[in-house]
C-alpha atoms as a PDB file:
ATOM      1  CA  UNK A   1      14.152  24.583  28.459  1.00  0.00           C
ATOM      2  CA  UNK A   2      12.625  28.191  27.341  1.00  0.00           C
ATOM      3  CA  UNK A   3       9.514  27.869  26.576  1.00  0.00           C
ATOM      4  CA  UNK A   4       7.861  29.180  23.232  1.00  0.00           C
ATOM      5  CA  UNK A   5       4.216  30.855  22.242  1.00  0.00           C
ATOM      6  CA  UNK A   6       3.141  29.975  19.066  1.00  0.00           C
ATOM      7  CA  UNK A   7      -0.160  31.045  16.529  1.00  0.00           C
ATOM      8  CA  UNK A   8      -1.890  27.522  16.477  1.00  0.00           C
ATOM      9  CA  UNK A   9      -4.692  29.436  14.725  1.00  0.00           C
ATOM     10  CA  UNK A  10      -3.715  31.890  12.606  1.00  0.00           C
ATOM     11  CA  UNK A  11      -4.283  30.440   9.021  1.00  0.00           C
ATOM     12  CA  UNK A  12      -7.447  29.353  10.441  1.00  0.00           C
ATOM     13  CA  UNK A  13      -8.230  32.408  11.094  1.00  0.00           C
ATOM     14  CA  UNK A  14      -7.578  33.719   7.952  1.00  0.00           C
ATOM     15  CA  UNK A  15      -9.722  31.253   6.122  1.00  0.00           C
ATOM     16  CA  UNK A  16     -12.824  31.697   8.217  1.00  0.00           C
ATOM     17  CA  UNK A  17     -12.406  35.538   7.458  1.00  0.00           C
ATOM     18  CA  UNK A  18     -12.276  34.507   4.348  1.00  0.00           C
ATOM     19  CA  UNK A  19     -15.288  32.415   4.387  1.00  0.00           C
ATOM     20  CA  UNK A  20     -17.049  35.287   6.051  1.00  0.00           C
ATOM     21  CA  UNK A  21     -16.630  37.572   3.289  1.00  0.00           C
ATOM     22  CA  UNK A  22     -17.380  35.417   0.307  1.00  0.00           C
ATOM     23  CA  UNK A  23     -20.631  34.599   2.191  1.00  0.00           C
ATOM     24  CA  UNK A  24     -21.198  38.832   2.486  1.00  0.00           C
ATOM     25  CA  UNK A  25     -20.133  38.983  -1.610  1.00  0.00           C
ATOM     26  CA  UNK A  26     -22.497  36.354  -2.491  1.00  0.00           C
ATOM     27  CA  UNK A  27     -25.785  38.445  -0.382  1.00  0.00           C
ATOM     28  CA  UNK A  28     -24.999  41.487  -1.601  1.00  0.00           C
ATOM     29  CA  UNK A  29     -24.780  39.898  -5.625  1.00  0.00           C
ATOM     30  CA  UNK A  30     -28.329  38.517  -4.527  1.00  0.00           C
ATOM     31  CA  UNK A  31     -29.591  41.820  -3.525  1.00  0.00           C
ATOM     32  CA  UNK A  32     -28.413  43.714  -6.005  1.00  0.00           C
ATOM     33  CA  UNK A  33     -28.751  41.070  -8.856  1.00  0.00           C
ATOM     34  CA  UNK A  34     -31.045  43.152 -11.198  1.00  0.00           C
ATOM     35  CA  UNK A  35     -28.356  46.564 -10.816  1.00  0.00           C
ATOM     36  CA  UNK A  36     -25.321  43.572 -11.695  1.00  0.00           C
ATOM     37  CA  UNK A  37     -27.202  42.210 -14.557  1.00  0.00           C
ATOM     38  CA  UNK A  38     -28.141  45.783 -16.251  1.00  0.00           C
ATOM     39  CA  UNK A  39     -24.031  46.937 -15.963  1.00  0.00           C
ATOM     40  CA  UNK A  40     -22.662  43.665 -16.628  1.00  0.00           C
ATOM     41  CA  UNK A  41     -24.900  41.230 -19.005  1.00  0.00           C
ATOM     42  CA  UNK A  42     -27.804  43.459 -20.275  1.00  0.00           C
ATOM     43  CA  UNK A  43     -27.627  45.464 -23.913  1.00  0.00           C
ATOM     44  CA  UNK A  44     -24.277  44.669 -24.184  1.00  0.00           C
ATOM     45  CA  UNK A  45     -23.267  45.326 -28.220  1.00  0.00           C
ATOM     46  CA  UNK A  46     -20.176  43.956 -28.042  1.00  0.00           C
ATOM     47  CA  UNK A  47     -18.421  40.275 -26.089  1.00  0.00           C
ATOM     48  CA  UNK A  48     -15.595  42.635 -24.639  1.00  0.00           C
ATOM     49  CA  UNK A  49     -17.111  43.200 -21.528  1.00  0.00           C
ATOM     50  CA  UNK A  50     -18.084  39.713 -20.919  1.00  0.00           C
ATOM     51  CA  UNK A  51     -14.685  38.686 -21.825  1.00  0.00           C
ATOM     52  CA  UNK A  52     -12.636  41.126 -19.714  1.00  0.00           C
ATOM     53  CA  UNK A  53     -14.543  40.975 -16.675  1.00  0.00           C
ATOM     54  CA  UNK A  54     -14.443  36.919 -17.238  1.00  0.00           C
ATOM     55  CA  UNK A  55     -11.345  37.039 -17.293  1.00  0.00           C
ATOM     56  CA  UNK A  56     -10.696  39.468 -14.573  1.00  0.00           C
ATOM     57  CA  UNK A  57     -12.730  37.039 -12.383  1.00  0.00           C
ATOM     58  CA  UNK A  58     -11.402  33.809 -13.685  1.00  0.00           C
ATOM     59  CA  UNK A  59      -7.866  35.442 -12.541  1.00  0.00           C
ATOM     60  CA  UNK A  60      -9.523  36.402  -8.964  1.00  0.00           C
ATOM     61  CA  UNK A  61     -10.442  32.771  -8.104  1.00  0.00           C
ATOM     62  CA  UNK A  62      -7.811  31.210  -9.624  1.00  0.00           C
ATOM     63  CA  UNK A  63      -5.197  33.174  -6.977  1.00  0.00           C
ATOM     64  CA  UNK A  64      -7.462  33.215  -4.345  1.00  0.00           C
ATOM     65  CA  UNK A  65      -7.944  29.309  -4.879  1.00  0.00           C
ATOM     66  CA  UNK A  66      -3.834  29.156  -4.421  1.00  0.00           C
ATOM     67  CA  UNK A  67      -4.101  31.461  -1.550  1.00  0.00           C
ATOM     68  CA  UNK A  68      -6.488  28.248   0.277  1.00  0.00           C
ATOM     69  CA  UNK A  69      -4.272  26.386  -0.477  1.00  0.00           C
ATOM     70  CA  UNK A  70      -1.427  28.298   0.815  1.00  0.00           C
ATOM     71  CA  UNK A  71      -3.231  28.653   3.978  1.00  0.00           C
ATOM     72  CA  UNK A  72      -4.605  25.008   4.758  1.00  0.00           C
ATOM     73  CA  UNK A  73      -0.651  24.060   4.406  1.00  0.00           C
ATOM     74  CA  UNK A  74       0.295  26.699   6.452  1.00  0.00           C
ATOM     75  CA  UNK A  75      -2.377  25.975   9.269  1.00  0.00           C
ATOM     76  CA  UNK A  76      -1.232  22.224   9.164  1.00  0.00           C
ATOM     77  CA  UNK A  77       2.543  23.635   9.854  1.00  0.00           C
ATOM     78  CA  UNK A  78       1.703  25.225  12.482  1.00  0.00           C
ATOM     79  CA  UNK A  79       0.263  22.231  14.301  1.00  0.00           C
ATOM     80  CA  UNK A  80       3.318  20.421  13.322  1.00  0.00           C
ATOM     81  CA  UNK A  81       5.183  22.961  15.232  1.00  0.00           C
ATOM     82  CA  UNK A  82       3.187  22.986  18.288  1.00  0.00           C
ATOM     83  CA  UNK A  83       3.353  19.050  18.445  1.00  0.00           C
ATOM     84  CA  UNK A  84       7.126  19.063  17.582  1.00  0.00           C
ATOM     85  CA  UNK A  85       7.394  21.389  20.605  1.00  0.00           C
ATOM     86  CA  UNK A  86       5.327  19.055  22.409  1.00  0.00           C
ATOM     87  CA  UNK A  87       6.838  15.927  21.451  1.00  0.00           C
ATOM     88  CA  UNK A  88      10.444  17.605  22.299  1.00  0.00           C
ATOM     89  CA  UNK A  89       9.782  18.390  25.668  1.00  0.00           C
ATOM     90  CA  UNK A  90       8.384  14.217  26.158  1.00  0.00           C
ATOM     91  CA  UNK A  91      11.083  12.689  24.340  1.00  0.00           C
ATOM     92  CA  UNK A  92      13.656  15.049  22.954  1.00  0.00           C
ATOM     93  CA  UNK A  93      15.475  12.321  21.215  1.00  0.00           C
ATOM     94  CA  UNK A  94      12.857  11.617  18.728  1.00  0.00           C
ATOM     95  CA  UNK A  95      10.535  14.504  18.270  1.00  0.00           C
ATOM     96  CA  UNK A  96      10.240  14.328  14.282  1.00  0.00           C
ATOM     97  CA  UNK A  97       8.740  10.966  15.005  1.00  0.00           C
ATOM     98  CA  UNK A  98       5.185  12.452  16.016  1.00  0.00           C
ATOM     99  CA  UNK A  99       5.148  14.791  13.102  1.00  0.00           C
ATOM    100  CA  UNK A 100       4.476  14.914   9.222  1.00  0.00           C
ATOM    101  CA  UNK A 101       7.710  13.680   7.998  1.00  0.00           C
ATOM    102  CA  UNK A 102       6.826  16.267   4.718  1.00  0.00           C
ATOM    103  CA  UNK A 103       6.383  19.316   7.239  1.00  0.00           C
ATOM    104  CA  UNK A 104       9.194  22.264   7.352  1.00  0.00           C
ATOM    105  CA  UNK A 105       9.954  21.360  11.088  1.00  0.00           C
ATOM    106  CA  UNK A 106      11.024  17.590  10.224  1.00  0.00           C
ATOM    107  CA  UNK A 107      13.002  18.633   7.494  1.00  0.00           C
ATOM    108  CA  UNK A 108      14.770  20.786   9.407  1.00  0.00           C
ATOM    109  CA  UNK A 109      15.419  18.594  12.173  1.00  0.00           C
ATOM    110  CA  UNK A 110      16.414  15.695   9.698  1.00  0.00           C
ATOM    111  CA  UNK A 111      19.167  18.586   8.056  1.00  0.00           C
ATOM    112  CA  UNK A 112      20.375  19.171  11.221  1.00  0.00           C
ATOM    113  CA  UNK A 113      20.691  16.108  12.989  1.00  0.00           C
ATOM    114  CA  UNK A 114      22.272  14.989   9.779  1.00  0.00           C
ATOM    115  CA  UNK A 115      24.914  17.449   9.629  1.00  0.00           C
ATOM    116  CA  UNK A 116      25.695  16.426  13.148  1.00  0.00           C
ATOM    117  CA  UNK A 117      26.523  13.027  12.809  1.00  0.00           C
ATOM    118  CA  UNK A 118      29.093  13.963  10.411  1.00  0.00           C
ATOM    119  CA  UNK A 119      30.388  16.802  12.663  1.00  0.00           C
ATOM    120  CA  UNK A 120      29.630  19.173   9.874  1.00  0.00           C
ATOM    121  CA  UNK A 121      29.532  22.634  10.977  1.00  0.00           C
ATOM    122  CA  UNK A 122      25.912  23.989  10.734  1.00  0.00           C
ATOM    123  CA  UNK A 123      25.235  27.215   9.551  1.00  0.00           C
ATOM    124  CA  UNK A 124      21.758  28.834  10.889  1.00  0.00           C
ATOM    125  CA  UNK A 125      21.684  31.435   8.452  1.00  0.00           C
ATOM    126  CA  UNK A 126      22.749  29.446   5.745  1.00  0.00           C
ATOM    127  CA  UNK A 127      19.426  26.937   6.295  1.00  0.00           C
ATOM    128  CA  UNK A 128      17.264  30.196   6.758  1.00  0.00           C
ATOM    129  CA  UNK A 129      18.194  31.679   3.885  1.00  0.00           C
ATOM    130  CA  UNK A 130      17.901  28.270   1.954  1.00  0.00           C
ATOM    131  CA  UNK A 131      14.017  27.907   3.451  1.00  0.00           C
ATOM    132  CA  UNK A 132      12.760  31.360   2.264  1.00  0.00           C
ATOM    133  CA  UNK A 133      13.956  31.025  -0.812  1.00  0.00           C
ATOM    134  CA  UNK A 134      11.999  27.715  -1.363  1.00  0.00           C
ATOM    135  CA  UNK A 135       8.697  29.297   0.200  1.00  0.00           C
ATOM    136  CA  UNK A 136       8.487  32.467  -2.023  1.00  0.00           C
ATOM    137  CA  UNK A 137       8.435  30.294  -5.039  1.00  0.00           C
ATOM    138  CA  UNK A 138       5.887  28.390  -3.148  1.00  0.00           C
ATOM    139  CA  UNK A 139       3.063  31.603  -3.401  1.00  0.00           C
ATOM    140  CA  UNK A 140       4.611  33.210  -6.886  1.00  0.00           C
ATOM    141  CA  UNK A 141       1.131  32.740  -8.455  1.00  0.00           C
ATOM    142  CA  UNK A 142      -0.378  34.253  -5.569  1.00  0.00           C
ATOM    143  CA  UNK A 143       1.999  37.342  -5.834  1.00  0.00           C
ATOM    144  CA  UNK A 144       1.867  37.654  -9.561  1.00  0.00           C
ATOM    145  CA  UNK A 145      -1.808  37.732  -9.550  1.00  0.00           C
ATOM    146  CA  UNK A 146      -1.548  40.414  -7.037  1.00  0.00           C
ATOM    147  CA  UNK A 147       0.579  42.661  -9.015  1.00  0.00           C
ATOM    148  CA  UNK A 148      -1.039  42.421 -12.579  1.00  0.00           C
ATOM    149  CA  UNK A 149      -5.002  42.332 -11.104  1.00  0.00           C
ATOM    150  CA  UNK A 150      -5.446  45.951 -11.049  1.00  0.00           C
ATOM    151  CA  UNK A 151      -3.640  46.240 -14.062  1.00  0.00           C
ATOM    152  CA  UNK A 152      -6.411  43.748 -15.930  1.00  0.00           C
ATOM    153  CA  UNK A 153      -8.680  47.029 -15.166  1.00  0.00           C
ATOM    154  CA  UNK A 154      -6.364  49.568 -16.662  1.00  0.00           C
ATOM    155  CA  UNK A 155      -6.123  47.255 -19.760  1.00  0.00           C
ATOM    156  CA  UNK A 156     -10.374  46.528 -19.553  1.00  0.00           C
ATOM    157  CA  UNK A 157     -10.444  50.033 -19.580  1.00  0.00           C
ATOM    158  CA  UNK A 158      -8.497  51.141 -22.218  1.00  0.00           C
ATOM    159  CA  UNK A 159     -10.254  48.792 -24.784  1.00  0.00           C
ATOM    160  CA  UNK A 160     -13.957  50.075 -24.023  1.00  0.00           C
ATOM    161  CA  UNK A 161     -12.384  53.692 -24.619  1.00  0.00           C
ATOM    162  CA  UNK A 162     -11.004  52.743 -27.793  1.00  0.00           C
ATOM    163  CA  UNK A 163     -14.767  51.290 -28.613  1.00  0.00           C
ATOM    164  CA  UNK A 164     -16.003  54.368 -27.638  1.00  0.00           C
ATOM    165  CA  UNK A 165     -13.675  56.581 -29.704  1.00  0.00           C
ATOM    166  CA  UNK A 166     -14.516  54.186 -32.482  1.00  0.00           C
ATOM    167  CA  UNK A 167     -18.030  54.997 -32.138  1.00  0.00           C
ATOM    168  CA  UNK A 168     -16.992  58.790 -31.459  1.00  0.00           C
ATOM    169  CA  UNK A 169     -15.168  58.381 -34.812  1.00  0.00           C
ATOM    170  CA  UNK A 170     -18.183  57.035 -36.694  1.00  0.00           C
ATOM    171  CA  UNK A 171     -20.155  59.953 -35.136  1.00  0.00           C
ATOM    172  CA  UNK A 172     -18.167  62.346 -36.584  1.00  0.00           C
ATOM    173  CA  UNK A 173     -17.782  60.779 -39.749  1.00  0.00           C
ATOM    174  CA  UNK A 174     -21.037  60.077 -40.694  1.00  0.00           C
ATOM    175  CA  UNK A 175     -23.597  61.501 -38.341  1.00  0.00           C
ATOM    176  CA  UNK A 176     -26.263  59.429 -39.810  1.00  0.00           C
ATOM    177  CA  UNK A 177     -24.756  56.185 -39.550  1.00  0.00           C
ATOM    178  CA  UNK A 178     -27.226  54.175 -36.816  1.00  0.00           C
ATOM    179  CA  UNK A 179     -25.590  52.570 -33.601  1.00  0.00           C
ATOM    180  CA  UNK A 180     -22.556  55.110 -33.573  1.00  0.00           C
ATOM    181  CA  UNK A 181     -23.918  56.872 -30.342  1.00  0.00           C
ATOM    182  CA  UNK A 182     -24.408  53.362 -28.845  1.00  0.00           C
ATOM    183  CA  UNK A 183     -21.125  52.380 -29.360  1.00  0.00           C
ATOM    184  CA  UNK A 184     -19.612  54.835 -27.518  1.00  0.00           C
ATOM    185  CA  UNK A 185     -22.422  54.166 -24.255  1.00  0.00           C
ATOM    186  CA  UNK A 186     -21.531  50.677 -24.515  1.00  0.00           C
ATOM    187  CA  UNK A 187     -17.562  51.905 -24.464  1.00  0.00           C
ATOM    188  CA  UNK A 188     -18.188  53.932 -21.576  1.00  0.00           C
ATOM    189  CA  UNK A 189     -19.827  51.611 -19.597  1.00  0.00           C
ATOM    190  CA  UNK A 190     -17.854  48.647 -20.324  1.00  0.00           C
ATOM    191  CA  UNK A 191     -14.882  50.610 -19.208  1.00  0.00           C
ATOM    192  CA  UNK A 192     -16.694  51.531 -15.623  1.00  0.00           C
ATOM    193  CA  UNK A 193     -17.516  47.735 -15.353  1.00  0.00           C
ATOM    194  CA  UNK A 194     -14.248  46.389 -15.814  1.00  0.00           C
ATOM    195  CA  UNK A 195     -12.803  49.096 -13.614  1.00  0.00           C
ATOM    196  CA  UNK A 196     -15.264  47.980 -11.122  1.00  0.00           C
ATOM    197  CA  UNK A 197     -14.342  44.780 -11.434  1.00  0.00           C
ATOM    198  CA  UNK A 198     -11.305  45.289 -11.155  1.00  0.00           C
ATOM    199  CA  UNK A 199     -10.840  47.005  -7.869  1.00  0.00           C
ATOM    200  CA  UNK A 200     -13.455  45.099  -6.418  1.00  0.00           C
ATOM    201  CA  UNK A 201     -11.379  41.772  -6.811  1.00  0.00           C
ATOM    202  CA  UNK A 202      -8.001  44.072  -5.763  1.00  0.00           C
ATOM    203  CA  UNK A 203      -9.546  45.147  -2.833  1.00  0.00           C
ATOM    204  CA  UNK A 204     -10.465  41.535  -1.413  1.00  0.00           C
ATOM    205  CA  UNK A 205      -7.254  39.578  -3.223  1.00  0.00           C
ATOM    206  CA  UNK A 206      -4.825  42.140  -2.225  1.00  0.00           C
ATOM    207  CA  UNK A 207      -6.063  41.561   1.647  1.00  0.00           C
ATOM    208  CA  UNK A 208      -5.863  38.027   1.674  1.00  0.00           C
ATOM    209  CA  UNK A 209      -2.871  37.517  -0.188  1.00  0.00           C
ATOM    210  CA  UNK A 210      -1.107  40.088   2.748  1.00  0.00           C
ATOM    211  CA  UNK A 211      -2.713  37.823   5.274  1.00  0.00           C
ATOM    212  CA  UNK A 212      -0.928  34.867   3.151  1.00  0.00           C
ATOM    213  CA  UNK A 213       2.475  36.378   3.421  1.00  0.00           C
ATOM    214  CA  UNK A 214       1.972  37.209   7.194  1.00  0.00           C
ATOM    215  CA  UNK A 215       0.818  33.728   7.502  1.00  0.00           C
ATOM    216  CA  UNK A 216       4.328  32.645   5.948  1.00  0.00           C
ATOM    217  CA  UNK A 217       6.306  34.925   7.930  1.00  0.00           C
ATOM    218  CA  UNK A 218       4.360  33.490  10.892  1.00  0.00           C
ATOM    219  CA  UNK A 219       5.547  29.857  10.351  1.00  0.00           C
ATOM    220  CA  UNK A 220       9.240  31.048   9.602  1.00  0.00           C
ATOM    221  CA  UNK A 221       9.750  32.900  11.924  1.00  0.00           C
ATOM    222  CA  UNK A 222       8.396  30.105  14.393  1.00  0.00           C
ATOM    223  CA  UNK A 223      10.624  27.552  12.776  1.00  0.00           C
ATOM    224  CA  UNK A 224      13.966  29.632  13.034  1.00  0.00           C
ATOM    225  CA  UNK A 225      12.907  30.538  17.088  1.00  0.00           C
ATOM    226  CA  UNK A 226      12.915  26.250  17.094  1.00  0.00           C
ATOM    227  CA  UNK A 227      15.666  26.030  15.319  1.00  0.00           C
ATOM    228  CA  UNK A 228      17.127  28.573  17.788  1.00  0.00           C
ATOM    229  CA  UNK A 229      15.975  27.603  21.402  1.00  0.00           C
ATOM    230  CA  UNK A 230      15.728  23.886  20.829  1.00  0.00           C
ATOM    231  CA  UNK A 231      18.272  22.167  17.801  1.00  0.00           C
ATOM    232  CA  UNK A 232      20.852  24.523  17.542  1.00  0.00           C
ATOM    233  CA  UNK A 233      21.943  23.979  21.640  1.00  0.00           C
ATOM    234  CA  UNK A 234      22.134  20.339  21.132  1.00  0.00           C
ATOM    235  CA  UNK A 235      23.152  19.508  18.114  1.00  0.00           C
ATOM    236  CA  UNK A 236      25.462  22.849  16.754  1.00  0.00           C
ATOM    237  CA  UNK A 237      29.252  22.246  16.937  1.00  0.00           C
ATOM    238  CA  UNK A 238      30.548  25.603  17.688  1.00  0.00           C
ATOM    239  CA  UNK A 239      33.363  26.915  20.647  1.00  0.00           C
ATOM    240  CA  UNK A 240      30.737  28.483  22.053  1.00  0.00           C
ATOM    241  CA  UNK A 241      28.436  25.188  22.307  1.00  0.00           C
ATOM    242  CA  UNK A 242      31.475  23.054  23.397  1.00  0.00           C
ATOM    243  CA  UNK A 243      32.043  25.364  26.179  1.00  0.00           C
ATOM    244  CA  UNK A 244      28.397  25.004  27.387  1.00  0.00           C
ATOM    245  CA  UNK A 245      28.789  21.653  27.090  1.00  0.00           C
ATOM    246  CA  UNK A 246      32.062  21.377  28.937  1.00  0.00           C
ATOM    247  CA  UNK A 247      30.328  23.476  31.419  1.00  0.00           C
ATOM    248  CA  UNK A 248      27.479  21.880  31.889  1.00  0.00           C
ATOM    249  CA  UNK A 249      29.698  18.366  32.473  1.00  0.00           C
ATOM    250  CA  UNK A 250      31.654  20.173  35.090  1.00  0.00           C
ATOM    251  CA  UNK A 251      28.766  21.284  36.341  1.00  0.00           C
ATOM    252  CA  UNK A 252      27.511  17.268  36.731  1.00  0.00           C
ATOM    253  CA  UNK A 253      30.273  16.313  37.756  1.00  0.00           C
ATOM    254  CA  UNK A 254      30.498  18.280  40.701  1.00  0.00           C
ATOM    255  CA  UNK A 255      26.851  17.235  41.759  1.00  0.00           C
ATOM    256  CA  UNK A 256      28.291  13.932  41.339  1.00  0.00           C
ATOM    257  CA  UNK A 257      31.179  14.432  43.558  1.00  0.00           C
ATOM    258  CA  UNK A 258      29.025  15.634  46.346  1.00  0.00           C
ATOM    259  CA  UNK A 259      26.498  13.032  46.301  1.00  0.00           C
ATOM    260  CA  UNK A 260      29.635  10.272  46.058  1.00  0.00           C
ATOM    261  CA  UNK A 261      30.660  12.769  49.707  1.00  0.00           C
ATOM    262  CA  UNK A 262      27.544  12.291  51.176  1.00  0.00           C
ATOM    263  CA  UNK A 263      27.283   8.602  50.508  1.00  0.00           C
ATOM    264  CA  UNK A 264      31.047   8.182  52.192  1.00  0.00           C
ATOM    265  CA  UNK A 265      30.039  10.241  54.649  1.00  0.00           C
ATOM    266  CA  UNK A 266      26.911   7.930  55.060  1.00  0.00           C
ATOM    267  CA  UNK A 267      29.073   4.792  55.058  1.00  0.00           C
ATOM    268  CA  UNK A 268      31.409   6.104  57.539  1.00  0.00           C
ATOM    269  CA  UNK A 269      28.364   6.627  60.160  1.00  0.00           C
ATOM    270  CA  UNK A 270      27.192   3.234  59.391  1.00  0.00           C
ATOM    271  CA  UNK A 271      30.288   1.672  59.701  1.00  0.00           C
ATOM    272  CA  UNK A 272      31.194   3.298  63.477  1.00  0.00           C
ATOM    273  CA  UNK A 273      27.118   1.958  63.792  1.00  0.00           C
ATOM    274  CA  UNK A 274      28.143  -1.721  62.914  1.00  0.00           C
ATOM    275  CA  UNK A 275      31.387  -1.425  65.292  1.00  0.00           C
ATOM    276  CA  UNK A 276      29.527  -0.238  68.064  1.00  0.00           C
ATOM    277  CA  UNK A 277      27.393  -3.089  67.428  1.00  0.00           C
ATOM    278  CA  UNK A 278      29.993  -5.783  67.263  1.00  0.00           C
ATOM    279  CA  UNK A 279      31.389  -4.068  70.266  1.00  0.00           C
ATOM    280  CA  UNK A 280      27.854  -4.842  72.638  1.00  0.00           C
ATOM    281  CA  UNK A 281      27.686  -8.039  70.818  1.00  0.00           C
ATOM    282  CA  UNK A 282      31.228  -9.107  72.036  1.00  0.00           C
ATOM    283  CA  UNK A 283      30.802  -7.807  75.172  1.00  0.00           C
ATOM    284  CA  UNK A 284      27.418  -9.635  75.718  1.00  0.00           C
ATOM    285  CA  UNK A 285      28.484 -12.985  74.269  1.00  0.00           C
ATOM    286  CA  UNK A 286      31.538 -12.993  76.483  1.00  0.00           C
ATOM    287  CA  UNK A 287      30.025 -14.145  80.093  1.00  0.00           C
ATOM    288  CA  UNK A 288      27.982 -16.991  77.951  1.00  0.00           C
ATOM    289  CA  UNK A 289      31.285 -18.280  76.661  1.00  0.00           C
ATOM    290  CA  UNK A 290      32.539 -18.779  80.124  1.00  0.00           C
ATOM    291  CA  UNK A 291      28.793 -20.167  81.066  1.00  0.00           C
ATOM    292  CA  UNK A 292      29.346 -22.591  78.459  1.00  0.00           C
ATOM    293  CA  UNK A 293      32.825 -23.817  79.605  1.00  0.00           C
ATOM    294  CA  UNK A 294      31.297 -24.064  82.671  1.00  0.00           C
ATOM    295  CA  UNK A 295      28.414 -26.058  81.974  1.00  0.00           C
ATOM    296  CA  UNK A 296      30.992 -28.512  79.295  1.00  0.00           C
ATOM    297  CA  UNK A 297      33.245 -29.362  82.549  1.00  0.00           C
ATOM    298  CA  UNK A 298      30.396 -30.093  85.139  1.00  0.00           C
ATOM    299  CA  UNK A 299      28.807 -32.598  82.169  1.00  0.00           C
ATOM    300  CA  UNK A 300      32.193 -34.247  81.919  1.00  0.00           C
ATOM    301  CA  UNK A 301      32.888 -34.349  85.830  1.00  0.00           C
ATOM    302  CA  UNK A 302      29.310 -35.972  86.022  1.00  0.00           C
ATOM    303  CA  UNK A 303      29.369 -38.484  83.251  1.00  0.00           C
ATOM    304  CA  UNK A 304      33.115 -39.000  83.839  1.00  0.00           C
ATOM    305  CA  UNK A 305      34.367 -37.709  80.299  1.00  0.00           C
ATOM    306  CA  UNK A 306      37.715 -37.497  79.522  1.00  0.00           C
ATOM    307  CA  UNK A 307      38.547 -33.819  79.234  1.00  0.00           C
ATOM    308  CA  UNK A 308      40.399 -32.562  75.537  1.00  0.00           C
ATOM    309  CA  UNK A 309      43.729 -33.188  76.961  1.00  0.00           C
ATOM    310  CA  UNK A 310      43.383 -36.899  77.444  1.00  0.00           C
ATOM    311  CA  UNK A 311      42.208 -37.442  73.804  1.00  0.00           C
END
């Protein structure tokens, strides 16, 4: 049977890289808490900055919560492939049997071995095509909040430059009016934090979620080389299957046949053994027959018996 490599790790991986940088994010906010608060909480005129970069944020952790989660289910298929694999070459009869019966790997082995006992053809590309299909749904939050994240900067942006032209406006409308010029700082500045932000939260999301899908591709990929090497020999009624298989009988059969030609030959020599055997035997019970017949007609002569022909 071929045998087959797999990533037990990889999501692991991922997540501990993961771990790693939140713990860098959350000593650099402590170092540089004082620089943070001026940009992002002090002498802030308006709630637009709070709310955008909120909200920025509150997107950032909510995909990057789905992205764990993505992960941890990934990282426990994987070790559902490895002890499928496992579990195959100890008892390739029942291999689903020491896995999670909810994994991708059982599933797949329960479609296939179904369509077998019914002698249903079973089309490989058919079931591939079937189980991507069902997984990209599975990280669509992920992906959406990957394409419209840097996008919640452009929009962040553009509303602290309309404050600012608002306060431009004022400005030039009434150059006495107070808080006009301070409008248009707090404008500009919101629209450099949100930007910030923004990229910021890109930067790391946009990593991890492109570790996500390699994760995905990772445990695909390893189920269709399964699928491939191991299910699809066994249980696939094609030609080109039945002619391995009629093959491979031939193939036992003919060991057969020459272990059934040894054994004749094996009785044969045995049998010439036990003749030969018989044939001493014969030859050395002979002379004590004649003893015998010897000793029968001296005990009649001396007790006077009557011999068998007087009976």
């Amino acid at each position: 049977m071929p045998m087959t490599e797999f990533k037990h790790n990889f999501s692991r991986g991922v997540l501990v890289r993961l771990v790693i940088v939140l713990v860098i994010a959350a000593l650099v906010f402590a170092l540089s808490a004082d620089f943070i608060a001026n940009v992002y909480l002090r002498n802030q005129l308006t709630y637009v900055g709070w709310i955008i970069n909120g909200g920025i944020l509150a997107l950032f952790f909510l995909g990057l919560g789905r992205i764990v989660a993505a992960l941890v289910r990934y990282g426990r298929e994987e070790r559902a492939l490895a002890e499928f694999v496992d579990a195959w070459k100890e008892d390739s009869f029942r291999p689903a049997a020491h896995v999670d019966r909810r994994s991708i790997i059982a599933r797949r082995f329960e479609a296939i071995l179904g369509l077998s006992r019914v002698k249903a053809p079973i089309n490989h590309s058919a079931l591939a095509a079937t189980l991507v299909a069902r997984e990209s749904t599975a990280i669509s939050l992920p992906k959406f909040v990957n394409n419209i994240l840097i996008l919640t900067g452009v929009f962040g942006t553009i509303v602290s430059l309309s404050i600012a032209l608002i306060g431009a406006s004022n400005i030039l409308g009434d150059a006495q009016q107070p808080g006009s010029m301070g409008m248009v700082i707090h404008g500009m500045s919101t629209a450099l934090s949100t930007t910030i932000t923004a990229i910021v939260c890109y930067l790391v999301y946009g990593y991890f979620y492109l570790k996500l899908t390699d994760a995905q591709t990772q445990v695909l990929s390893d189920v269709e080389q399964v699928t491939t090497l191991y299910l699809m020999p066994r249980y696939a009624h094609s030609p080109d299957n039945l002619m391995e298989r009629v093959y491979g009988l031939v193939q036992g059969l003919t060991e057969v046949t020459e272990m059934m030609r040894t054994a004749q030959a094996d009785y044969l020599e045995a049998g010439t053994q036990l003749q030969g055997l018989l044939s001493i035997l014969n030859h050395r019970t002979k002379p004590m027959s004649e003893d015998i017949r010897s000793i029968k007609q001296i005990l009649r002569e001396g007790f006077r018996l009557p011999g068998p022909e007087e009976h």
